[in-house]
C-alpha atoms as a PDB file:
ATOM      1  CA  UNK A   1      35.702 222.437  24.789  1.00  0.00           C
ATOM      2  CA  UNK A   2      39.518 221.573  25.137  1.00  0.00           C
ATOM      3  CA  UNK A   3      39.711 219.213  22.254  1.00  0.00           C
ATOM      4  CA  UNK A   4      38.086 221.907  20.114  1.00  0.00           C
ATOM      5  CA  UNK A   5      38.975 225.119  17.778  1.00  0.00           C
ATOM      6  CA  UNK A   6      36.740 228.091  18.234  1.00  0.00           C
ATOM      7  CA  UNK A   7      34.020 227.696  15.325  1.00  0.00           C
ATOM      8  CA  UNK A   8      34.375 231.365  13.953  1.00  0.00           C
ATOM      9  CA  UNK A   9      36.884 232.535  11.845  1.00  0.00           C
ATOM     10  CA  UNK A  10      35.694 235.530  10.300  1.00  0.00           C
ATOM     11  CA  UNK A  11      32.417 237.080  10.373  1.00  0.00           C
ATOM     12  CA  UNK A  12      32.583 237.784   6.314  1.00  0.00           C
ATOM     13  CA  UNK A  13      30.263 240.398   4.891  1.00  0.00           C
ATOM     14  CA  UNK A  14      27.024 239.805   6.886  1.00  0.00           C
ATOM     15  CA  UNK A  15      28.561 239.790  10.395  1.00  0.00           C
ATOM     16  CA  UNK A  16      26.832 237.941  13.423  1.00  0.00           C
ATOM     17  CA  UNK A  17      23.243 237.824  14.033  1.00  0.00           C
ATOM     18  CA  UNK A  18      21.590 237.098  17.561  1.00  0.00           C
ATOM     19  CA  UNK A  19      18.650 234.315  17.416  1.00  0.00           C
ATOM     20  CA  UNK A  20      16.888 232.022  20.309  1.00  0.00           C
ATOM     21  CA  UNK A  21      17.564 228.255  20.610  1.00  0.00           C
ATOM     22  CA  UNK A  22      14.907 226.405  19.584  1.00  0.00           C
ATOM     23  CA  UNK A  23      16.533 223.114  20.088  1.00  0.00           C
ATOM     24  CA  UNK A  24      19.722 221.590  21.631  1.00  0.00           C
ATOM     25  CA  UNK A  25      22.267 223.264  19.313  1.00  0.00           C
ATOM     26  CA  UNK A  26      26.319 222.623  19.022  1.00  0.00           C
ATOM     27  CA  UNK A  27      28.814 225.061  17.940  1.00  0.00           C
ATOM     28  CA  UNK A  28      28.930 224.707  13.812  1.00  0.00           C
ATOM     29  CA  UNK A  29      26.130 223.387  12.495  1.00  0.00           C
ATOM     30  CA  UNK A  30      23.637 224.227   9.361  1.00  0.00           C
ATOM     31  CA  UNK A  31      20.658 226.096  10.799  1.00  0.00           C
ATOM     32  CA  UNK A  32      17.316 226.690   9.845  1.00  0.00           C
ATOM     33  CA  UNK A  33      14.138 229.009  10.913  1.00  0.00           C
ATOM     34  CA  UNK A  34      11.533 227.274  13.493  1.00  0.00           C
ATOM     35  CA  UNK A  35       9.387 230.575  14.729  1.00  0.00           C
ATOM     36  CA  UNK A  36      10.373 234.433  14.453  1.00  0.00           C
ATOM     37  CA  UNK A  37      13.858 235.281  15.544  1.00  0.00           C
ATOM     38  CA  UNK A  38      14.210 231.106  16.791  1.00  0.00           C
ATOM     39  CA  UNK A  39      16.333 228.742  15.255  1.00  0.00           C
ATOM     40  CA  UNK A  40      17.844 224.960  15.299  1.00  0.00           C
ATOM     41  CA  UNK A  41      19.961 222.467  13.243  1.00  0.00           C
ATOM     42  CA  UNK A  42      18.534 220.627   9.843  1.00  0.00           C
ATOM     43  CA  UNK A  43      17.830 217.332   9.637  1.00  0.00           C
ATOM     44  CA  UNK A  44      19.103 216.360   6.507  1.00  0.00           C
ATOM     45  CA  UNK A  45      20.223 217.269   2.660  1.00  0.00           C
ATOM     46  CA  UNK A  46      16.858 217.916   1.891  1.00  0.00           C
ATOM     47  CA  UNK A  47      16.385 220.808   4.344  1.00  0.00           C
ATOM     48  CA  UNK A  48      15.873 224.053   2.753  1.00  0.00           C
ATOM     49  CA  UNK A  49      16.577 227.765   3.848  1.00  0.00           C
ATOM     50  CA  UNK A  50      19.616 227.408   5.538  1.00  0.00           C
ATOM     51  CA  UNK A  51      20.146 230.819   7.170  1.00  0.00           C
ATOM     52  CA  UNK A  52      23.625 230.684   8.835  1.00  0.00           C
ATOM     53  CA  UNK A  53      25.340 228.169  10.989  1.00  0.00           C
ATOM     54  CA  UNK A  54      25.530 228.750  15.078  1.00  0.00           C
ATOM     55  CA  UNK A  55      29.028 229.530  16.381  1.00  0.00           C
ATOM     56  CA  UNK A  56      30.828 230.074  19.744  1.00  0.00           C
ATOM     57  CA  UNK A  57      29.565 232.304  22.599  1.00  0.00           C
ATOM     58  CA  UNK A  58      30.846 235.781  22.872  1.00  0.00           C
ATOM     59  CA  UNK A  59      33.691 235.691  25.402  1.00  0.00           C
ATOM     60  CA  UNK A  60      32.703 235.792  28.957  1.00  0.00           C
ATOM     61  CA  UNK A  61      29.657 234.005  28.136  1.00  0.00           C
ATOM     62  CA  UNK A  62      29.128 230.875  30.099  1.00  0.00           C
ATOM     63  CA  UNK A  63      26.513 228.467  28.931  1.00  0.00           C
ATOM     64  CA  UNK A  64      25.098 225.917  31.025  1.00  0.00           C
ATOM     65  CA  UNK A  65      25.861 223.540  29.102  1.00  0.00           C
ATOM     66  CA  UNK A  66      29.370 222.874  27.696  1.00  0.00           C
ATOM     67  CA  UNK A  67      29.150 223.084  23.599  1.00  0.00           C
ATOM     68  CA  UNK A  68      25.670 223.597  23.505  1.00  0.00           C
ATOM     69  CA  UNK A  69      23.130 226.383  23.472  1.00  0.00           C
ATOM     70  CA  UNK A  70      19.773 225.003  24.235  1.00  0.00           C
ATOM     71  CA  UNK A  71      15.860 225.837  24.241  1.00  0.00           C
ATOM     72  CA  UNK A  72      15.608 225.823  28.557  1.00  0.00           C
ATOM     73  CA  UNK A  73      19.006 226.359  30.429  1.00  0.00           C
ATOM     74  CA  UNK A  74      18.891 226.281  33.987  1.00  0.00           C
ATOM     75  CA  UNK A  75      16.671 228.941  34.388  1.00  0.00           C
ATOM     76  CA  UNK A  76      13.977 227.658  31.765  1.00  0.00           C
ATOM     77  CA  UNK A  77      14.960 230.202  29.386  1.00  0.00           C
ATOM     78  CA  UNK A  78      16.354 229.554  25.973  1.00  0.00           C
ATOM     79  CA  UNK A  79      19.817 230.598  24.960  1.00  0.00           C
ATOM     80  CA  UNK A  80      20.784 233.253  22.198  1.00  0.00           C
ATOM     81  CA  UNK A  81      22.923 231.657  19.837  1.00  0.00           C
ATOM     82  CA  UNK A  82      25.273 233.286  17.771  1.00  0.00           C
ATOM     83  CA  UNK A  83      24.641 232.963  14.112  1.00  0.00           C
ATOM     84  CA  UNK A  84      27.283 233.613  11.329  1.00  0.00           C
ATOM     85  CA  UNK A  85      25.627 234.049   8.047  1.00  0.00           C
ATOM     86  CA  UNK A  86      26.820 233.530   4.046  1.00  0.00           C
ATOM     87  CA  UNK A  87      30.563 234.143   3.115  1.00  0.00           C
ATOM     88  CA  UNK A  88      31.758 233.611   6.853  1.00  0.00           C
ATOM     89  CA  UNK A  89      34.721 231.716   7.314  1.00  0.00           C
ATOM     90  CA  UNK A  90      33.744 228.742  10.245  1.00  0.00           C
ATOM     91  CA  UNK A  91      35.036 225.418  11.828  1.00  0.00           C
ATOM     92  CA  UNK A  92      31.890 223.182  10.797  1.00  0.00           C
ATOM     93  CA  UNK A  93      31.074 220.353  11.787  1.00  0.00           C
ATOM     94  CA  UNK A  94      31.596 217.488   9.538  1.00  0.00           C
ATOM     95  CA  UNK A  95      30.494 213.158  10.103  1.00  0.00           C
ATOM     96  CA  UNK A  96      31.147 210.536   6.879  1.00  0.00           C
ATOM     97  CA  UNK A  97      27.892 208.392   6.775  1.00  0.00           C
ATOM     98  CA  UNK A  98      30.663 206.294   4.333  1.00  0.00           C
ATOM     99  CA  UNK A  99      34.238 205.218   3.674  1.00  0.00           C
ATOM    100  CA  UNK A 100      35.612 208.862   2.599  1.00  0.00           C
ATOM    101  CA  UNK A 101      37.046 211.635   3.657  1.00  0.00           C
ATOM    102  CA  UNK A 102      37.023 215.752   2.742  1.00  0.00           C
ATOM    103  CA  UNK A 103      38.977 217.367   0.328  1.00  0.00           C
ATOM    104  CA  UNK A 104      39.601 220.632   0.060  1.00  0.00           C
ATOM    105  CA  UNK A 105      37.119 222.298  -2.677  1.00  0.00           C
ATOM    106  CA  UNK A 106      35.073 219.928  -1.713  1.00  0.00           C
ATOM    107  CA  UNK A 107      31.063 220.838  -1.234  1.00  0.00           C
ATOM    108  CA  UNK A 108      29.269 220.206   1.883  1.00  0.00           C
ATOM    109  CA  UNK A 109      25.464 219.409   2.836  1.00  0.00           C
ATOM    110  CA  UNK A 110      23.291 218.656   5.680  1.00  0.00           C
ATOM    111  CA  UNK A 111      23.827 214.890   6.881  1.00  0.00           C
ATOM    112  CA  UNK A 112      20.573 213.333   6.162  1.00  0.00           C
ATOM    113  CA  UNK A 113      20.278 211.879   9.992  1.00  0.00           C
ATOM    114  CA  UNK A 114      17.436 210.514  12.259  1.00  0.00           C
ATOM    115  CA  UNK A 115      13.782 211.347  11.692  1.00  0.00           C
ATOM    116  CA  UNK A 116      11.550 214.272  11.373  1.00  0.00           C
ATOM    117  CA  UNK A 117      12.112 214.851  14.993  1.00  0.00           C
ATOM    118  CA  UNK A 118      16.310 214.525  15.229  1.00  0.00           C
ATOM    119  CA  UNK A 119      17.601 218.708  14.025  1.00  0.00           C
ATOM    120  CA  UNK A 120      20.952 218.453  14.464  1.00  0.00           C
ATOM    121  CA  UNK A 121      22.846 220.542  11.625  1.00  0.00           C
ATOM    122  CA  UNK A 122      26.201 218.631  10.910  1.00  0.00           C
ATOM    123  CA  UNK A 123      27.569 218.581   7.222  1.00  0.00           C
ATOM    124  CA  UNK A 124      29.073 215.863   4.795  1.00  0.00           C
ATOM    125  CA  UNK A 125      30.034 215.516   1.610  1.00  0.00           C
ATOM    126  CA  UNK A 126      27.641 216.720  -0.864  1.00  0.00           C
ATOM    127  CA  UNK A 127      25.897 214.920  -3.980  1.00  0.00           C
ATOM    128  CA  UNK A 128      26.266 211.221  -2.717  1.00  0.00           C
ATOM    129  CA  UNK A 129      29.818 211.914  -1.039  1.00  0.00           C
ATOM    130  CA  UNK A 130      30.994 213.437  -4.834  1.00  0.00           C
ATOM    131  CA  UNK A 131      31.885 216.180  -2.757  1.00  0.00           C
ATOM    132  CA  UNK A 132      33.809 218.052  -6.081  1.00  0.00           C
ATOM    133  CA  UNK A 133      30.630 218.752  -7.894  1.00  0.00           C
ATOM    134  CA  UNK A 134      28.537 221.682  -6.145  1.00  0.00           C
ATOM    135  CA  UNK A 135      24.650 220.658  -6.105  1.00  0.00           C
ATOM    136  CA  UNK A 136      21.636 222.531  -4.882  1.00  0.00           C
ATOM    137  CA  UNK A 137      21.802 221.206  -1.101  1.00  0.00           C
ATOM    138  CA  UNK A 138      25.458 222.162  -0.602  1.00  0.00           C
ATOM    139  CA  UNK A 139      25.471 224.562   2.031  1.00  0.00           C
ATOM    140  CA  UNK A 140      29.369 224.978   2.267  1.00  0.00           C
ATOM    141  CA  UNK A 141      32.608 224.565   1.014  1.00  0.00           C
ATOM    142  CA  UNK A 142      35.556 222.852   2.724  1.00  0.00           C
ATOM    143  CA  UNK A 143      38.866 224.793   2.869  1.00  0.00           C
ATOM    144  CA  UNK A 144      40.402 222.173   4.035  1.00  0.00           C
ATOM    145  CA  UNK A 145      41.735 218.522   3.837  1.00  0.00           C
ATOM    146  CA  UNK A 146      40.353 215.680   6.639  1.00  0.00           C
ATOM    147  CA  UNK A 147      40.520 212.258   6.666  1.00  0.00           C
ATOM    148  CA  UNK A 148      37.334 210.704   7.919  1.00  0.00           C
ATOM    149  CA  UNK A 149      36.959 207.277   7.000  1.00  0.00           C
ATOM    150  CA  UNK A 150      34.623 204.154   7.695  1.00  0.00           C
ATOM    151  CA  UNK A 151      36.516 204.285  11.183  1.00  0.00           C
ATOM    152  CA  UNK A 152      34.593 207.123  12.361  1.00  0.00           C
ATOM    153  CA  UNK A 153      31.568 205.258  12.873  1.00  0.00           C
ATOM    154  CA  UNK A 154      31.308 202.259  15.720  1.00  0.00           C
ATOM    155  CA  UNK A 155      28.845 200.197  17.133  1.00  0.00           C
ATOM    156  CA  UNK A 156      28.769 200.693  20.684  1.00  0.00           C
ATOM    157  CA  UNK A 157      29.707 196.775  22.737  1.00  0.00           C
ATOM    158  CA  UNK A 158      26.456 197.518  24.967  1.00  0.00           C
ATOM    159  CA  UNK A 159      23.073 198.965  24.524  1.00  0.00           C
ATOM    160  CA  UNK A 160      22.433 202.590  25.393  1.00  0.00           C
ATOM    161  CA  UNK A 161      19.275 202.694  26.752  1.00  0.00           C
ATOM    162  CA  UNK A 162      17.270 206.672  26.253  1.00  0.00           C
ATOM    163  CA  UNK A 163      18.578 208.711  29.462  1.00  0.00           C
ATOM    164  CA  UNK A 164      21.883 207.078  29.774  1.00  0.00           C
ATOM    165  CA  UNK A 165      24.911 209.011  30.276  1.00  0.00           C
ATOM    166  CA  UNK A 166      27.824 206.783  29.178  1.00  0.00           C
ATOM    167  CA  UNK A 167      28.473 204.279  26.036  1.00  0.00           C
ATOM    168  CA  UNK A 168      30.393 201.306  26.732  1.00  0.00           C
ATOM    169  CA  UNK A 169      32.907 200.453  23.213  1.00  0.00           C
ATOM    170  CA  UNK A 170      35.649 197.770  22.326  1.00  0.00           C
ATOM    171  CA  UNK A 171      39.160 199.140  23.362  1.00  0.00           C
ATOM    172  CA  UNK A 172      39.607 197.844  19.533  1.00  0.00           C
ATOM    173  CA  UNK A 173      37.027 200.597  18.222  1.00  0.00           C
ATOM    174  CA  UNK A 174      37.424 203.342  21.085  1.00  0.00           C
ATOM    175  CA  UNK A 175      40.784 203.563  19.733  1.00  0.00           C
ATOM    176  CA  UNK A 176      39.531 203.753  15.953  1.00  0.00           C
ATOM    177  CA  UNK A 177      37.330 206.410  16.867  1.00  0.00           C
ATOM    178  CA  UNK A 178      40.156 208.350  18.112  1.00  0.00           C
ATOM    179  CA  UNK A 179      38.070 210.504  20.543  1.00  0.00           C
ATOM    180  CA  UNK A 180      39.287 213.572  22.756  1.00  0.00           C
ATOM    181  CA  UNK A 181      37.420 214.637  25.912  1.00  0.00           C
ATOM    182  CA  UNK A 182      35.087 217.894  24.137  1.00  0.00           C
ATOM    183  CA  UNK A 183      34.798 215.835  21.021  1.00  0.00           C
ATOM    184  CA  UNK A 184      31.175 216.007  19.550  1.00  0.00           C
ATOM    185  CA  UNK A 185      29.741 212.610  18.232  1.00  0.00           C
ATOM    186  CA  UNK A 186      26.734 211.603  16.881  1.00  0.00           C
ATOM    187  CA  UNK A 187      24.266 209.037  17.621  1.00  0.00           C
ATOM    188  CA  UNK A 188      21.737 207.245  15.383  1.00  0.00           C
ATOM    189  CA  UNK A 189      19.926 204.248  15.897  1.00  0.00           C
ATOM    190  CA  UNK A 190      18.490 202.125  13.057  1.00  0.00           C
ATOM    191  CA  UNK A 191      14.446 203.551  13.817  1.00  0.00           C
ATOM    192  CA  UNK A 192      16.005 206.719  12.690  1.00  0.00           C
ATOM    193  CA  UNK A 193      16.332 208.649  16.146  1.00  0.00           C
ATOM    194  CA  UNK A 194      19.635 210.957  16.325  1.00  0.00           C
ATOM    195  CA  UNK A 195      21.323 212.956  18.793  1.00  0.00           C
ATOM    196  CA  UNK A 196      24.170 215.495  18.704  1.00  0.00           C
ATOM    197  CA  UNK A 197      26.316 214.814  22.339  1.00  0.00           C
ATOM    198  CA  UNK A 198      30.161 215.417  23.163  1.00  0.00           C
ATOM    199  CA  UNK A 199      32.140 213.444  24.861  1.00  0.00           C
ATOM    200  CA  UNK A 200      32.262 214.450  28.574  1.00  0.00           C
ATOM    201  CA  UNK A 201      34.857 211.850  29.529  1.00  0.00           C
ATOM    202  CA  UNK A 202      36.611 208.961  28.373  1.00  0.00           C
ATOM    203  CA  UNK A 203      38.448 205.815  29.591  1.00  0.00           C
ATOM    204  CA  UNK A 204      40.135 203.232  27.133  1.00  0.00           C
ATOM    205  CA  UNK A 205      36.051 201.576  27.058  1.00  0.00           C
ATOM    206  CA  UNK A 206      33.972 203.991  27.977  1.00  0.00           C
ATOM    207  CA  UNK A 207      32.465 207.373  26.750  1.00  0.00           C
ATOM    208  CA  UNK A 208      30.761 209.476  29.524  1.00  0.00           C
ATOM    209  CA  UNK A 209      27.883 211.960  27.921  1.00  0.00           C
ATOM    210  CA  UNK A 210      27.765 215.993  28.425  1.00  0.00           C
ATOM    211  CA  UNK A 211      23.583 215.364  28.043  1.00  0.00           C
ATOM    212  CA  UNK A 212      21.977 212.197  28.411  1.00  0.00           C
ATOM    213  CA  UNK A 213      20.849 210.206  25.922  1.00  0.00           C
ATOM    214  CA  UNK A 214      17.920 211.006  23.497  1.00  0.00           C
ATOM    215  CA  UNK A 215      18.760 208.226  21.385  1.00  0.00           C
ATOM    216  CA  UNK A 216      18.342 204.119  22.553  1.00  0.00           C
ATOM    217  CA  UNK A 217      21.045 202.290  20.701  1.00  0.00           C
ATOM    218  CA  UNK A 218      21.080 198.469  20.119  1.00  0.00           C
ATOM    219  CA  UNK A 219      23.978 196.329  19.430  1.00  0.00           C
ATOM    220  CA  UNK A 220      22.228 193.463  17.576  1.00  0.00           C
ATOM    221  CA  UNK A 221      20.781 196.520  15.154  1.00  0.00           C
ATOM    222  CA  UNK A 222      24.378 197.947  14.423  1.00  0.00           C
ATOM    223  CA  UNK A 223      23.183 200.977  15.992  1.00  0.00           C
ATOM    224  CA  UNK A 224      25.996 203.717  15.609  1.00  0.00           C
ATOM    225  CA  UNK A 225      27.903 206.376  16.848  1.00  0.00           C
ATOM    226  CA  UNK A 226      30.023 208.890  14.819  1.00  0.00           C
ATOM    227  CA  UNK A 227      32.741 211.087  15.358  1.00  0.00           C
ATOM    228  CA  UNK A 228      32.335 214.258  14.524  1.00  0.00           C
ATOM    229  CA  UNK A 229      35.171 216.270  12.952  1.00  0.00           C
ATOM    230  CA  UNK A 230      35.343 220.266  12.825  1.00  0.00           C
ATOM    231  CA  UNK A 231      36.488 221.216   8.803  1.00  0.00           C
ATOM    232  CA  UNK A 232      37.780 224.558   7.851  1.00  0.00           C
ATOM    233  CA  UNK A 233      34.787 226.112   5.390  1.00  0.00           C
ATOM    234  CA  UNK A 234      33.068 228.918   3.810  1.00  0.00           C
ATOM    235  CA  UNK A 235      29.250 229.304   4.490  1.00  0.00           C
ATOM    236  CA  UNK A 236      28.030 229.845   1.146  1.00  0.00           C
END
């Protein structure tokens, strides 16, 4: 997770709570309750009883997979994920589904992404990207500025077919994406199927997966895949 900052800043109040992976879950995202003691990301700005958001692994801790706790590691057991609940201070993680960017004030909701099936947790701008004005769904508050931008999201040059482990760009919108090896990104096809994945590798073309893909993207549907940015904020 080179290209990263550790996701917790402070603890706040409430402190950090142990709960089971009930999905493939990345390190700052929105989650919500699946069973007793089980948790994974929302699915969009509609998704209610936000308990906390998932942060980093105690030090020491190794996970099988790199940014991600998940529901059957290596030894078909689910991972405990860290959860930091209201009035910590966290690195969340942050997409534009249009041209903006964050501000700091700014309120922050679940990205409405994918279908009923796609829990994945990251944030954007709140209340139709009118991020100033707090609204029932926010579920955070940006401390910081970041610029975003309608060059965050790119359709891949080639289709990305489900189990695939790279995505083949432009050089031209590689660049725009600006990506770092450790990067998150999101992808979403136009059927509504969604993915959280990090970048694993990179060449001036090509983005090599850390899991393989869920998600089947299509060129001639302007499929898409986002950049994911980490934003200073306040669990509220």
């Amino acid at each position: 997770m080179s290209a990263l900052k550790d996701t917790l800043i402070d603890a706040g109040p409430c402190g950090i709570d142990p709960m089971v992976a009930g999905a493939n879950i990345g390190f700052g995202v929105a989650l919500i309750r699946s069973a007793a003691g089980v948790v994974k990301g929302t699915k969009d700005d509609n998704s209610g009883g936000v308990i906390g958001f998932s942060v980093q692994p105690a030090n020491n801790v190794v996970l099988d997979y790199d940014g991600f706790y998940v529901a059957s590691n290596k030894s078909g057991k689910p991972d405990v994920v860290r959860v930091a609940r209201g009035g910590a201070k966290i690195n969340a993680l942050v997409i534009a589904k249009a041209n903006t960017s964050i501000q700091d004030g700014d309120y922050l909701e679940c990205a409405p992404l994918g279908n009923a099936a796609s829990y994945i947790g990251v944030l954007n701008e709140a209340g139709s990207n009118a991020g100033e004005t707090r609204v029932n769904t926010a579920v955070a508050q940006a401390l910081e500025e970041c610029t975003i931008t309608s060059s965050s999201y790119k359709t891949p040059a080639s289709n990305v077919a489900i189990g695939d482990s790279a995505i083949t760009f432009t050089a031209q919108n590689l660049a725009l994406l600006n990506l770092s090896e450790g990067d998150y990104i999101v992808l979403e096809d136009v059927n509504g199927n969604a993915m959280l994945n990090r970048v694993k590798s990179l060449t001036s073309t090509v983005i090599t997966l850390e899991l393989p893909s869920t998600v089947a993207l299509t060129v001639s549907d302007s499929d898409l895949v986002y950049k994911v940015f980490q934003v200073k904020a306040r669990v509220l």
